[in-house]
PDB file of N, CA and C in Angstrom:
ATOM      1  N   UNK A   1     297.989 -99.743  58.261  1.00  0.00           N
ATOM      2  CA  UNK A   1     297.402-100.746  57.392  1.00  0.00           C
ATOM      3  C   UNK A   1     297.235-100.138  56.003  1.00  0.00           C
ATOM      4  N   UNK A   2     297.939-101.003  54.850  1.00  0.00           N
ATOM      5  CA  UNK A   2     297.471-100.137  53.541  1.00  0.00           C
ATOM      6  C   UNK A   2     296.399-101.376  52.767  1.00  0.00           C
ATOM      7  N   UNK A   3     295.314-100.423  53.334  1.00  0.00           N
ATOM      8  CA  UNK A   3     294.009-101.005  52.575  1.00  0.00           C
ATOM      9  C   UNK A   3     293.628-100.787  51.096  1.00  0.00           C
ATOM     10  N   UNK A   4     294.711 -99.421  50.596  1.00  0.00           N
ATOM     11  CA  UNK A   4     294.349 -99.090  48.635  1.00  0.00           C
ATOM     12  C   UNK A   4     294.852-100.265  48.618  1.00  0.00           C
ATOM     13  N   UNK A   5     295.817-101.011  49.056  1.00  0.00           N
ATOM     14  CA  UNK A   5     296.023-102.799  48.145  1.00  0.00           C
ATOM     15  C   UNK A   5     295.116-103.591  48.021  1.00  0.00           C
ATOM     16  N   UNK A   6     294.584-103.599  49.037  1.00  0.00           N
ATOM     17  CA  UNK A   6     293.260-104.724  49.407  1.00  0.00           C
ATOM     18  C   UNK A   6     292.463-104.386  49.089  1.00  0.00           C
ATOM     19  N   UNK A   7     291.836-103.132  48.307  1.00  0.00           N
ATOM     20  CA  UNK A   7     290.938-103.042  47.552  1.00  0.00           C
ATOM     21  C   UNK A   7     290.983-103.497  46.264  1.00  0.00           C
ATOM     22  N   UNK A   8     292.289-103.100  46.076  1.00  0.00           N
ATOM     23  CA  UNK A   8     292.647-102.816  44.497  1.00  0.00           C
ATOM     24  C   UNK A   8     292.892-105.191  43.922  1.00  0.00           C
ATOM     25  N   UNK A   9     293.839-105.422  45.363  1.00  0.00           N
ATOM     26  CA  UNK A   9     293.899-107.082  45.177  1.00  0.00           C
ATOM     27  C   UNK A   9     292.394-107.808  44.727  1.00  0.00           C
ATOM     28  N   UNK A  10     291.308-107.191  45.824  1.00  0.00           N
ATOM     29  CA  UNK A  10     290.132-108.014  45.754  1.00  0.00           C
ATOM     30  C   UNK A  10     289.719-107.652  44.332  1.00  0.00           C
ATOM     31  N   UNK A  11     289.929-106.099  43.783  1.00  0.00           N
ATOM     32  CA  UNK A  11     288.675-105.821  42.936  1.00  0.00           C
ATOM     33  C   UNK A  11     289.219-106.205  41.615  1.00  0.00           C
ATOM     34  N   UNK A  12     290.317-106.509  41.719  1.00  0.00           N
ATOM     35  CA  UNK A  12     290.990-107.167  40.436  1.00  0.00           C
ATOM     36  C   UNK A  12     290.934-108.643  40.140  1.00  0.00           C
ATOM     37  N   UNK A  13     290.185-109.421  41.138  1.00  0.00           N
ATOM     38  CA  UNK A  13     290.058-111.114  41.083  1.00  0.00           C
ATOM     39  C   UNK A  13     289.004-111.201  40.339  1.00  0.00           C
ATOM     40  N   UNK A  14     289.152-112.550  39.417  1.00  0.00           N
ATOM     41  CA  UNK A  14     288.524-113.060  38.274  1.00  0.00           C
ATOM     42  C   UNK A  14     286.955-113.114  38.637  1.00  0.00           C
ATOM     43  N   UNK A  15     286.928-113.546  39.939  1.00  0.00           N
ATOM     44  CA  UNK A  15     285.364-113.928  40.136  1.00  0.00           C
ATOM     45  C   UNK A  15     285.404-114.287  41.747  1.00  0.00           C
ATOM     46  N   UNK A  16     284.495-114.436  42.517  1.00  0.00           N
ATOM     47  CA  UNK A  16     283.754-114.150  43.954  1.00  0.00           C
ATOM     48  C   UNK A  16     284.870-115.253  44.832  1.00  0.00           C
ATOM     49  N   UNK A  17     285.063-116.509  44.065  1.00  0.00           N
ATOM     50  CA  UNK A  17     285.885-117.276  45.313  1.00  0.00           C
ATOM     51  C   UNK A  17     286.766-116.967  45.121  1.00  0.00           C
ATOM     52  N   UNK A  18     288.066-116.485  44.016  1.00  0.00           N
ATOM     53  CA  UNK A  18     289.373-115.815  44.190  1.00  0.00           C
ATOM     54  C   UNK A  18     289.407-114.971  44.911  1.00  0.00           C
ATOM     55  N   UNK A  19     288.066-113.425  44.894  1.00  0.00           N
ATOM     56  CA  UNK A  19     287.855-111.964  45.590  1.00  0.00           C
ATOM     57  C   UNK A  19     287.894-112.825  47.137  1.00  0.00           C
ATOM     58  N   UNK A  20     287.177-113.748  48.037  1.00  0.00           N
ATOM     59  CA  UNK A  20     287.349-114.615  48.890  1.00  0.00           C
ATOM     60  C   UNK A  20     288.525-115.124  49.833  1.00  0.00           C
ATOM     61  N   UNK A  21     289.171-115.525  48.580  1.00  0.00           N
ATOM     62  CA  UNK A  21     290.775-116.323  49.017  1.00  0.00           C
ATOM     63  C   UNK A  21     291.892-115.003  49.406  1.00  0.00           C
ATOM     64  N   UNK A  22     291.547-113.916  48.104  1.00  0.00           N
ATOM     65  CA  UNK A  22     292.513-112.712  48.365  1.00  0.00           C
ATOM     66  C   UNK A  22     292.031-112.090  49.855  1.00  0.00           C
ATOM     67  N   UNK A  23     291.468-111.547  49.947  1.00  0.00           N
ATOM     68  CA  UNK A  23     290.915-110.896  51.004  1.00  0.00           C
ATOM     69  C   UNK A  23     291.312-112.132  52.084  1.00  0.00           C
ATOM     70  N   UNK A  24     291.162-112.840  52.477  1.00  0.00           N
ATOM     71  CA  UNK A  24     292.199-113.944  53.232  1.00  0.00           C
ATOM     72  C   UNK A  24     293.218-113.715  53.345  1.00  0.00           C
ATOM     73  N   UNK A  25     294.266-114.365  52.260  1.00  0.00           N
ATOM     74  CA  UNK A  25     295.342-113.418  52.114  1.00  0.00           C
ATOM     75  C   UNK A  25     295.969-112.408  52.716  1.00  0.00           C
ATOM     76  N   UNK A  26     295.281-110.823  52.581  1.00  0.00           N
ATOM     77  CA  UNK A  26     295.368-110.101  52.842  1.00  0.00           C
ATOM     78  C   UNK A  26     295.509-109.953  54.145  1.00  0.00           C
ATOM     79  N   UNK A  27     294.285-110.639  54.819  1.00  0.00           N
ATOM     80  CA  UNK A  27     294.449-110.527  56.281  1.00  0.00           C
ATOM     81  C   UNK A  27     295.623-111.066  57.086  1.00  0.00           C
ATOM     82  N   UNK A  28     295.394-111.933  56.519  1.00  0.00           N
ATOM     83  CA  UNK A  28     296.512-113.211  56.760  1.00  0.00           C
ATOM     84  C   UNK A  28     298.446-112.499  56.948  1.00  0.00           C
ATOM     85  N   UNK A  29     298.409-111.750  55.935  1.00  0.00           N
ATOM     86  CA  UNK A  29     299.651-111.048  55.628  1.00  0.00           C
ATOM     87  C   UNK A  29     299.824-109.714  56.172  1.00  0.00           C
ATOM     88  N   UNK A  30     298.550-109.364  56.318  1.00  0.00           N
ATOM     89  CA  UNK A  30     298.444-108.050  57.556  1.00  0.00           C
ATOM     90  C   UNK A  30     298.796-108.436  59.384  1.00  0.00           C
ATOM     91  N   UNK A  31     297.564-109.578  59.210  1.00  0.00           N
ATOM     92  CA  UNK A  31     298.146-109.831  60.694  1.00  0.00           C
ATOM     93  C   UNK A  31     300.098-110.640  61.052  1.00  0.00           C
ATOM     94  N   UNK A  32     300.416-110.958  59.745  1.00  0.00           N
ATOM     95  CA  UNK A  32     302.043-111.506  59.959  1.00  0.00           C
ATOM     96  C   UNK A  32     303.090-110.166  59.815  1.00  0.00           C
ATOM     97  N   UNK A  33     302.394-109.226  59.070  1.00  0.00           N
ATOM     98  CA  UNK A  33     303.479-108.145  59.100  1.00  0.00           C
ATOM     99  C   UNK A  33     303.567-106.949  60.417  1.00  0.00           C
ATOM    100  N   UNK A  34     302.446-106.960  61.112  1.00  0.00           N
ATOM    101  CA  UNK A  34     302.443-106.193  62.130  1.00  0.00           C
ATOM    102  C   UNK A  34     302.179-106.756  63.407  1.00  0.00           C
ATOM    103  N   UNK A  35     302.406-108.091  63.009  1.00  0.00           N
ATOM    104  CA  UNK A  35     302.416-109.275  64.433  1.00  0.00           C
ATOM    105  C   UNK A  35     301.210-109.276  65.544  1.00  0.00           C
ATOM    106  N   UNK A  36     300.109-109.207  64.500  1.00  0.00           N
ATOM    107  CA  UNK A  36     298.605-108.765  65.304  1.00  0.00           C
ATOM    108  C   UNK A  36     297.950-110.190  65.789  1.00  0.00           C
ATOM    109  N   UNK A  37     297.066-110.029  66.468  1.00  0.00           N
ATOM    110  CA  UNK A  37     296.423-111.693  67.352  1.00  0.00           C
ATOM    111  C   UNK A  37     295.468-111.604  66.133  1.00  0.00           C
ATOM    112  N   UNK A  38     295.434-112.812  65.273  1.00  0.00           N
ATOM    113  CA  UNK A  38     294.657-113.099  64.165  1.00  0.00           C
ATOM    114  C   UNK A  38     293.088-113.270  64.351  1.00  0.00           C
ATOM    115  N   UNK A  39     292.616-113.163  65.616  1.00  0.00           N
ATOM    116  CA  UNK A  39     291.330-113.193  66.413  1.00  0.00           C
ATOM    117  C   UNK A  39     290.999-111.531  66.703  1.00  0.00           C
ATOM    118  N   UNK A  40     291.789-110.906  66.382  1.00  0.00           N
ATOM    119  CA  UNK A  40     291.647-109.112  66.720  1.00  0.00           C
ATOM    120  C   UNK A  40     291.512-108.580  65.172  1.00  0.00           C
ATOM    121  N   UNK A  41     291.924-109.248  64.503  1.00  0.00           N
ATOM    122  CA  UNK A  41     291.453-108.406  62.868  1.00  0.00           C
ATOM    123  C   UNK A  41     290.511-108.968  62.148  1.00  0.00           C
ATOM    124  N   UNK A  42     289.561-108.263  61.628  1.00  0.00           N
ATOM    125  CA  UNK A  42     288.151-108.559  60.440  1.00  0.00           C
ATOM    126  C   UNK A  42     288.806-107.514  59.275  1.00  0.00           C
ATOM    127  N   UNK A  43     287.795-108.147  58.176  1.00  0.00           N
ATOM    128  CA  UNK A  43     288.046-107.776  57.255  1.00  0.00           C
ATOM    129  C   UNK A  43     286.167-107.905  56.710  1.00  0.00           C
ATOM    130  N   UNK A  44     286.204-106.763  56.403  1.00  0.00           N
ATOM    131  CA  UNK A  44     284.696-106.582  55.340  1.00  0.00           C
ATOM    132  C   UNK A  44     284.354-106.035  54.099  1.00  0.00           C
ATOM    133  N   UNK A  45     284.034-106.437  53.160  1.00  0.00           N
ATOM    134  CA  UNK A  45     283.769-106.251  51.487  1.00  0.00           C
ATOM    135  C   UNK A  45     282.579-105.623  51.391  1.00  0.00           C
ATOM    136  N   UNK A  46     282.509-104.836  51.094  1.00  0.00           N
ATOM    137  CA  UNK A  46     281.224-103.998  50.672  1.00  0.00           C
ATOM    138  C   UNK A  46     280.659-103.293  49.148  1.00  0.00           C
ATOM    139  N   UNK A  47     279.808-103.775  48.896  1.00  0.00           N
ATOM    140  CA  UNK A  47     279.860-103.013  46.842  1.00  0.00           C
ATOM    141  C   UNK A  47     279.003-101.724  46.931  1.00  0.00           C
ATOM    142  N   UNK A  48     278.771-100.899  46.899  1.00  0.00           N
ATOM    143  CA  UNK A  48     277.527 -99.725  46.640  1.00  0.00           C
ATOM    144  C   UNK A  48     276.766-100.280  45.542  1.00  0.00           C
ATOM    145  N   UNK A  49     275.920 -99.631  45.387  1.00  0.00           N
ATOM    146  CA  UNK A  49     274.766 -99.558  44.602  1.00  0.00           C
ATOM    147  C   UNK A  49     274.304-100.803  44.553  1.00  0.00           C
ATOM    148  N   UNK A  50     273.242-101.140  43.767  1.00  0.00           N
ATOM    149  CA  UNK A  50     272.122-102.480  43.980  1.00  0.00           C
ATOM    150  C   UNK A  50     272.886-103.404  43.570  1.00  0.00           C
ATOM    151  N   UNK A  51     274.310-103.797  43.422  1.00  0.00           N
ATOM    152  CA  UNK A  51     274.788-105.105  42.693  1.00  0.00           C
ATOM    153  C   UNK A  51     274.141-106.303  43.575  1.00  0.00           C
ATOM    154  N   UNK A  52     273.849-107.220  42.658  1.00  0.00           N
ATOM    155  CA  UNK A  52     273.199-108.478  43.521  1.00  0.00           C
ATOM    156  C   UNK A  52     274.092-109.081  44.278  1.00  0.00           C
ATOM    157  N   UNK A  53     275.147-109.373  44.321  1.00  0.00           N
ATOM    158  CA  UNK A  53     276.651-110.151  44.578  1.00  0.00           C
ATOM    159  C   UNK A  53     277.508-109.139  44.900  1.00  0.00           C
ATOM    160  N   UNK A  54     278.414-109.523  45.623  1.00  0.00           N
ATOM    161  CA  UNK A  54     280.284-108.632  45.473  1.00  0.00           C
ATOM    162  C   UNK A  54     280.995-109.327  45.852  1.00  0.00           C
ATOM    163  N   UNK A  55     281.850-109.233  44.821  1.00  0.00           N
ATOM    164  CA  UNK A  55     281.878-108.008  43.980  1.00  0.00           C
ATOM    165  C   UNK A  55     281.315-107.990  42.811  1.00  0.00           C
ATOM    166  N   UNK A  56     281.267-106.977  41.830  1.00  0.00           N
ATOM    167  CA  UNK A  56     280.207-107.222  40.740  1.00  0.00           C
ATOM    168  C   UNK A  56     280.595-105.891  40.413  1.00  0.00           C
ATOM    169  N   UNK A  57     280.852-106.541  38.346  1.00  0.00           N
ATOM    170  CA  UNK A  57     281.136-105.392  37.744  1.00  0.00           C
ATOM    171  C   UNK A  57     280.461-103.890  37.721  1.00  0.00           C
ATOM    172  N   UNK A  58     281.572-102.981  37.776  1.00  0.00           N
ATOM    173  CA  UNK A  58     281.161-102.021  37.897  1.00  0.00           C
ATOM    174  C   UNK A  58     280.906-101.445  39.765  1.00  0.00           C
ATOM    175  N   UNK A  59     280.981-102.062  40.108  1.00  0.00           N
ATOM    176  CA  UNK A  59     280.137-102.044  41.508  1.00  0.00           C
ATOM    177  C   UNK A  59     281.708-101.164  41.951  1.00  0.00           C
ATOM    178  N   UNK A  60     281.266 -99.980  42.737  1.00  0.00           N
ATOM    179  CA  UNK A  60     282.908 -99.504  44.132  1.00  0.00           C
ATOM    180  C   UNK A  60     282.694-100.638  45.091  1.00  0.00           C
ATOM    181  N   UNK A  61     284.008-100.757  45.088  1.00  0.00           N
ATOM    182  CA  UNK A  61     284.006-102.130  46.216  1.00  0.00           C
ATOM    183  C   UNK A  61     284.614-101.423  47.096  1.00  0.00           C
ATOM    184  N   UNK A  62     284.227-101.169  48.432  1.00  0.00           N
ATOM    185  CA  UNK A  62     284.842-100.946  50.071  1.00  0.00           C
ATOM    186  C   UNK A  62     285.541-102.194  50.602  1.00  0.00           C
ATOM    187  N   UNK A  63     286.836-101.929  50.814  1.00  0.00           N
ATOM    188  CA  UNK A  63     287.210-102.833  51.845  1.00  0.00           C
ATOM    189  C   UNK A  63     287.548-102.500  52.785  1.00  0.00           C
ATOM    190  N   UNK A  64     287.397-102.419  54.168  1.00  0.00           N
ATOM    191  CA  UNK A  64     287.171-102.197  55.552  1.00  0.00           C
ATOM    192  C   UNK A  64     288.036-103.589  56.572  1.00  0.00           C
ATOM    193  N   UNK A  65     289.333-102.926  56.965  1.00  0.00           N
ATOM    194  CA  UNK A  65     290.137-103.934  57.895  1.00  0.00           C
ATOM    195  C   UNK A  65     290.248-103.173  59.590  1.00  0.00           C
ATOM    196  N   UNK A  66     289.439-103.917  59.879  1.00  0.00           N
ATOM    197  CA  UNK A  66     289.493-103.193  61.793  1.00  0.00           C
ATOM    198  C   UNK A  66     290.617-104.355  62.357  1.00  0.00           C
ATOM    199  N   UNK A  67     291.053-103.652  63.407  1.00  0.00           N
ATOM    200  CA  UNK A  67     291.671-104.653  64.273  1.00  0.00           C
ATOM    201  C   UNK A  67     292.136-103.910  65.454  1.00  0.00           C
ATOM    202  N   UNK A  68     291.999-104.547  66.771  1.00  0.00           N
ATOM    203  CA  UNK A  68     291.978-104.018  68.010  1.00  0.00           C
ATOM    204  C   UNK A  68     293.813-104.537  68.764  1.00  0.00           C
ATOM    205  N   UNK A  69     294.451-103.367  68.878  1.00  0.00           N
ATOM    206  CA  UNK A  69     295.739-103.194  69.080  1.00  0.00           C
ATOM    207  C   UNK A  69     296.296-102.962  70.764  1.00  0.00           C
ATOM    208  N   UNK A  70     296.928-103.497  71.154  1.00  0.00           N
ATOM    209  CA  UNK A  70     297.432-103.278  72.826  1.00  0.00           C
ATOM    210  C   UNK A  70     298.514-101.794  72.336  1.00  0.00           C
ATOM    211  N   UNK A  71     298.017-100.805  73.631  1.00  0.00           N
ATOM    212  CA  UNK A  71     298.872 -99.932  73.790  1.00  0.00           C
ATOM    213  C   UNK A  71     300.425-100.492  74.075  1.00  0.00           C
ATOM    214  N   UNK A  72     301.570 -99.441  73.595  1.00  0.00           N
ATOM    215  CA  UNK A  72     302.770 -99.918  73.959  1.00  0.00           C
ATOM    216  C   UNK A  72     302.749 -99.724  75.030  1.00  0.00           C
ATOM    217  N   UNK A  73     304.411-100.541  75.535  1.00  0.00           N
ATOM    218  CA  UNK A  73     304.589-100.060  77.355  1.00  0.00           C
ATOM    219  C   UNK A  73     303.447-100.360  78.534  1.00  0.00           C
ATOM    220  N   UNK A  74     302.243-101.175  77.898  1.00  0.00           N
ATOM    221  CA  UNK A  74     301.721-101.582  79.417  1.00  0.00           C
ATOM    222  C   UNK A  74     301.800-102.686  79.830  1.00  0.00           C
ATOM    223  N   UNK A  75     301.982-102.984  81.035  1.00  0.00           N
ATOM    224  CA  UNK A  75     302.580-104.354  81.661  1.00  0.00           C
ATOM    225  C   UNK A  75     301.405-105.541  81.531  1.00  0.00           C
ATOM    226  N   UNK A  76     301.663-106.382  81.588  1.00  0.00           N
ATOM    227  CA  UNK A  76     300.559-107.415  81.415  1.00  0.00           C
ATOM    228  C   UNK A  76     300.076-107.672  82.934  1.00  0.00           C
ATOM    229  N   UNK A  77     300.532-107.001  83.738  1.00  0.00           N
ATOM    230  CA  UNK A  77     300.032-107.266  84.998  1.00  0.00           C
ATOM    231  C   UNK A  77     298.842-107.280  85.357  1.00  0.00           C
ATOM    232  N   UNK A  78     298.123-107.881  85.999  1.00  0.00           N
ATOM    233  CA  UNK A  78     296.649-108.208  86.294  1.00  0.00           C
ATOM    234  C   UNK A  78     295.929-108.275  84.700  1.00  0.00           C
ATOM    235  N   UNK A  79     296.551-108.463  83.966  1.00  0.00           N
ATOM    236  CA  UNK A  79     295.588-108.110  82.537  1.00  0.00           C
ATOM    237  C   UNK A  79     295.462-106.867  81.934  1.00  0.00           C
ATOM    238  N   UNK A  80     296.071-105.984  82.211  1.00  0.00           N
ATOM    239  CA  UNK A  80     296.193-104.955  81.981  1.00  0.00           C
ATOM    240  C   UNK A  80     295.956-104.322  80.378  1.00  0.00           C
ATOM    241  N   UNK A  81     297.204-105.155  80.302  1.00  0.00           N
ATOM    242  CA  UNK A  81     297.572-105.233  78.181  1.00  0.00           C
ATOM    243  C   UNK A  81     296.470-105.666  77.453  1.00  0.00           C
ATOM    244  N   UNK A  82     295.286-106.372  78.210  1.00  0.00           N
ATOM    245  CA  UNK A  82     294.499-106.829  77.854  1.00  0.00           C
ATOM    246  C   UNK A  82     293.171-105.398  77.719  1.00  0.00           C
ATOM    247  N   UNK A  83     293.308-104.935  78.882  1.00  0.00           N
ATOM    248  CA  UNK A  83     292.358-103.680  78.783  1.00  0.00           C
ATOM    249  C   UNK A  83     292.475-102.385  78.301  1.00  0.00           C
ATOM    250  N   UNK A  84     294.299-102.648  78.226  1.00  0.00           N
ATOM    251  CA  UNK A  84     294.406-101.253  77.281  1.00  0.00           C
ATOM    252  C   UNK A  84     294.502-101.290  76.109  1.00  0.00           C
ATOM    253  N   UNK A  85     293.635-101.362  74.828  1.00  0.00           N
ATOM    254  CA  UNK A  85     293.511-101.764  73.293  1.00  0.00           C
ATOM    255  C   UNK A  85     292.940-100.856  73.136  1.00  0.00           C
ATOM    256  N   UNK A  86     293.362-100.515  71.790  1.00  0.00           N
ATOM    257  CA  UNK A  86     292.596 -99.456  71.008  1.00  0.00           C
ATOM    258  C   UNK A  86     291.961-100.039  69.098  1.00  0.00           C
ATOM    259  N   UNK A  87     290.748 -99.735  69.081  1.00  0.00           N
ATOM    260  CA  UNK A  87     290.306-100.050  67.609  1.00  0.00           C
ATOM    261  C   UNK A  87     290.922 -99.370  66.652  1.00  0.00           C
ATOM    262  N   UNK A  88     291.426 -99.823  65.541  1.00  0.00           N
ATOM    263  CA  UNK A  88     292.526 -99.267  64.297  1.00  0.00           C
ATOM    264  C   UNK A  88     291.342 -99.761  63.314  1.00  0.00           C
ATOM    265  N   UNK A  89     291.305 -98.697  62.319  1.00  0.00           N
ATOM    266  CA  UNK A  89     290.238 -99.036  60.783  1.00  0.00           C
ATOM    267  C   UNK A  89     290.871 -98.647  59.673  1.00  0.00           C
ATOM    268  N   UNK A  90     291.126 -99.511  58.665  1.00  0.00           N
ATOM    269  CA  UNK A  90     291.277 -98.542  57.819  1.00  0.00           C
ATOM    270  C   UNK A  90     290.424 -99.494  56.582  1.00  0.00           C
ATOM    271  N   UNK A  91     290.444 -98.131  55.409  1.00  0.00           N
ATOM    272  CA  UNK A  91     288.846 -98.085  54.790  1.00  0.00           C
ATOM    273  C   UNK A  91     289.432 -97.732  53.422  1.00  0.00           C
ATOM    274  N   UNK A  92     289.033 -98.786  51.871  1.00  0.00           N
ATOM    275  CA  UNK A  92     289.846 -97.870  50.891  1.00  0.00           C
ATOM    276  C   UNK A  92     288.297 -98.606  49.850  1.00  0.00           C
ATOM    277  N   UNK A  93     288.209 -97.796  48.256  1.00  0.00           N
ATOM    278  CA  UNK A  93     287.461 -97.535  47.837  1.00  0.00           C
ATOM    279  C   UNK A  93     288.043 -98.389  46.299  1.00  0.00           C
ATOM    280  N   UNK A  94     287.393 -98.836  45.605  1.00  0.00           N
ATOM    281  CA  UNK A  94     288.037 -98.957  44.528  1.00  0.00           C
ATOM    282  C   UNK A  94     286.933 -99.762  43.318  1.00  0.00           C
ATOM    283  N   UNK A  95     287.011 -99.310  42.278  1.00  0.00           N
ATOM    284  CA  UNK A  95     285.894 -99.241  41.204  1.00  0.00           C
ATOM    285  C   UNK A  95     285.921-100.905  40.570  1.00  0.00           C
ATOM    286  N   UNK A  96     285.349-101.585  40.358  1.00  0.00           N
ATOM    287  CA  UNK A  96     285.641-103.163  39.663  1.00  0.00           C
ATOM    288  C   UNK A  96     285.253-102.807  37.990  1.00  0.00           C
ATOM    289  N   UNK A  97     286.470-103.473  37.556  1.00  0.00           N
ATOM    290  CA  UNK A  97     286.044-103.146  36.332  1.00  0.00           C
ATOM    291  C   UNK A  97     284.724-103.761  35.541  1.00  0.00           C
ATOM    292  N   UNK A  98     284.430-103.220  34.652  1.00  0.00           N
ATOM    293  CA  UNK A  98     282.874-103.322  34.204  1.00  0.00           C
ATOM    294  C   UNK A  98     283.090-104.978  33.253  1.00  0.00           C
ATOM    295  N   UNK A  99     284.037-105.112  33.195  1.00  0.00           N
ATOM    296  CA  UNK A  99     284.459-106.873  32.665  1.00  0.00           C
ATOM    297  C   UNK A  99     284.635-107.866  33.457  1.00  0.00           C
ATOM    298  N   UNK A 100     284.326-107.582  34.826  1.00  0.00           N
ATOM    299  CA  UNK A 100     284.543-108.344  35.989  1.00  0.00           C
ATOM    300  C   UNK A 100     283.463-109.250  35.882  1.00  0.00           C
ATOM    301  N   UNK A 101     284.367-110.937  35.838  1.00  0.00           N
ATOM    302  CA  UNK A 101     283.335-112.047  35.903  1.00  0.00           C
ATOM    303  C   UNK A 101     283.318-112.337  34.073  1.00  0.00           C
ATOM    304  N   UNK A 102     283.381-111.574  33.387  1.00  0.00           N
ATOM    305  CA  UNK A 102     283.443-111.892  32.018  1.00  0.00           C
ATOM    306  C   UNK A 102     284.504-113.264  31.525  1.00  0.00           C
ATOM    307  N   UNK A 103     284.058-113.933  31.186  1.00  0.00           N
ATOM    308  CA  UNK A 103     285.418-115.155  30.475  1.00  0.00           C
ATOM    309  C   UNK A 103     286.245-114.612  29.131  1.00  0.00           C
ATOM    310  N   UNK A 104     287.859-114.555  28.897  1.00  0.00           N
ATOM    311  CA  UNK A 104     288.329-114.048  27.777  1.00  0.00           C
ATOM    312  C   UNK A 104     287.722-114.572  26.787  1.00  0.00           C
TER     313      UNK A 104
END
């Protein structure tokens, strides 16, 4: 999973319902490129420090994409494929610029 995009996509949107729609997106295009059950991946936005909102200028924005993956090669027999999954995270960091939310 390359999450420096999905940081860098969200922390670059004009304002909170674009940061919203991207991060959608994102998932959306994560779970079509690695053919994942769209019910097995989250996606979570996180800002540090006291920003009231996130994203919010200035604020590091975390974006955090988990999603729970079937081992290869196990048979679906009795459910099997179902019990053998493993949790995948990946985690990227990225600064919002201090003009974020500003109108030109």
């Amino acid at each position: 999973m390359s999450s420096l995009r999905d940081a860098r996509t969200v922390a670059d949107s004009p304002d909170a319902a674009t940061a919203d729609a991207r991060a959608q997106r994102v998932r959306d295009a994560l779970v079509a490129e690695y053919g994942l059950d769209p019910d097995a991946v989250s996606v979570s936005i996180e800002c540090g420090g006291a920003a009231p909102e996130c994203p919010a200028a200035g604020a590091l924005l975390s974006v955090t994409m988990r999603a729970s993956v079937p081992l290869p090669l196990v048979p679906a027999v009795l459910g099997l494929d179902q019990l053998a999954r493993v949790p995948v995270e990946a985690s990227s960091v990225q600064r919002v610029s201090r003009y974020w939310g500003v109108a030109p």
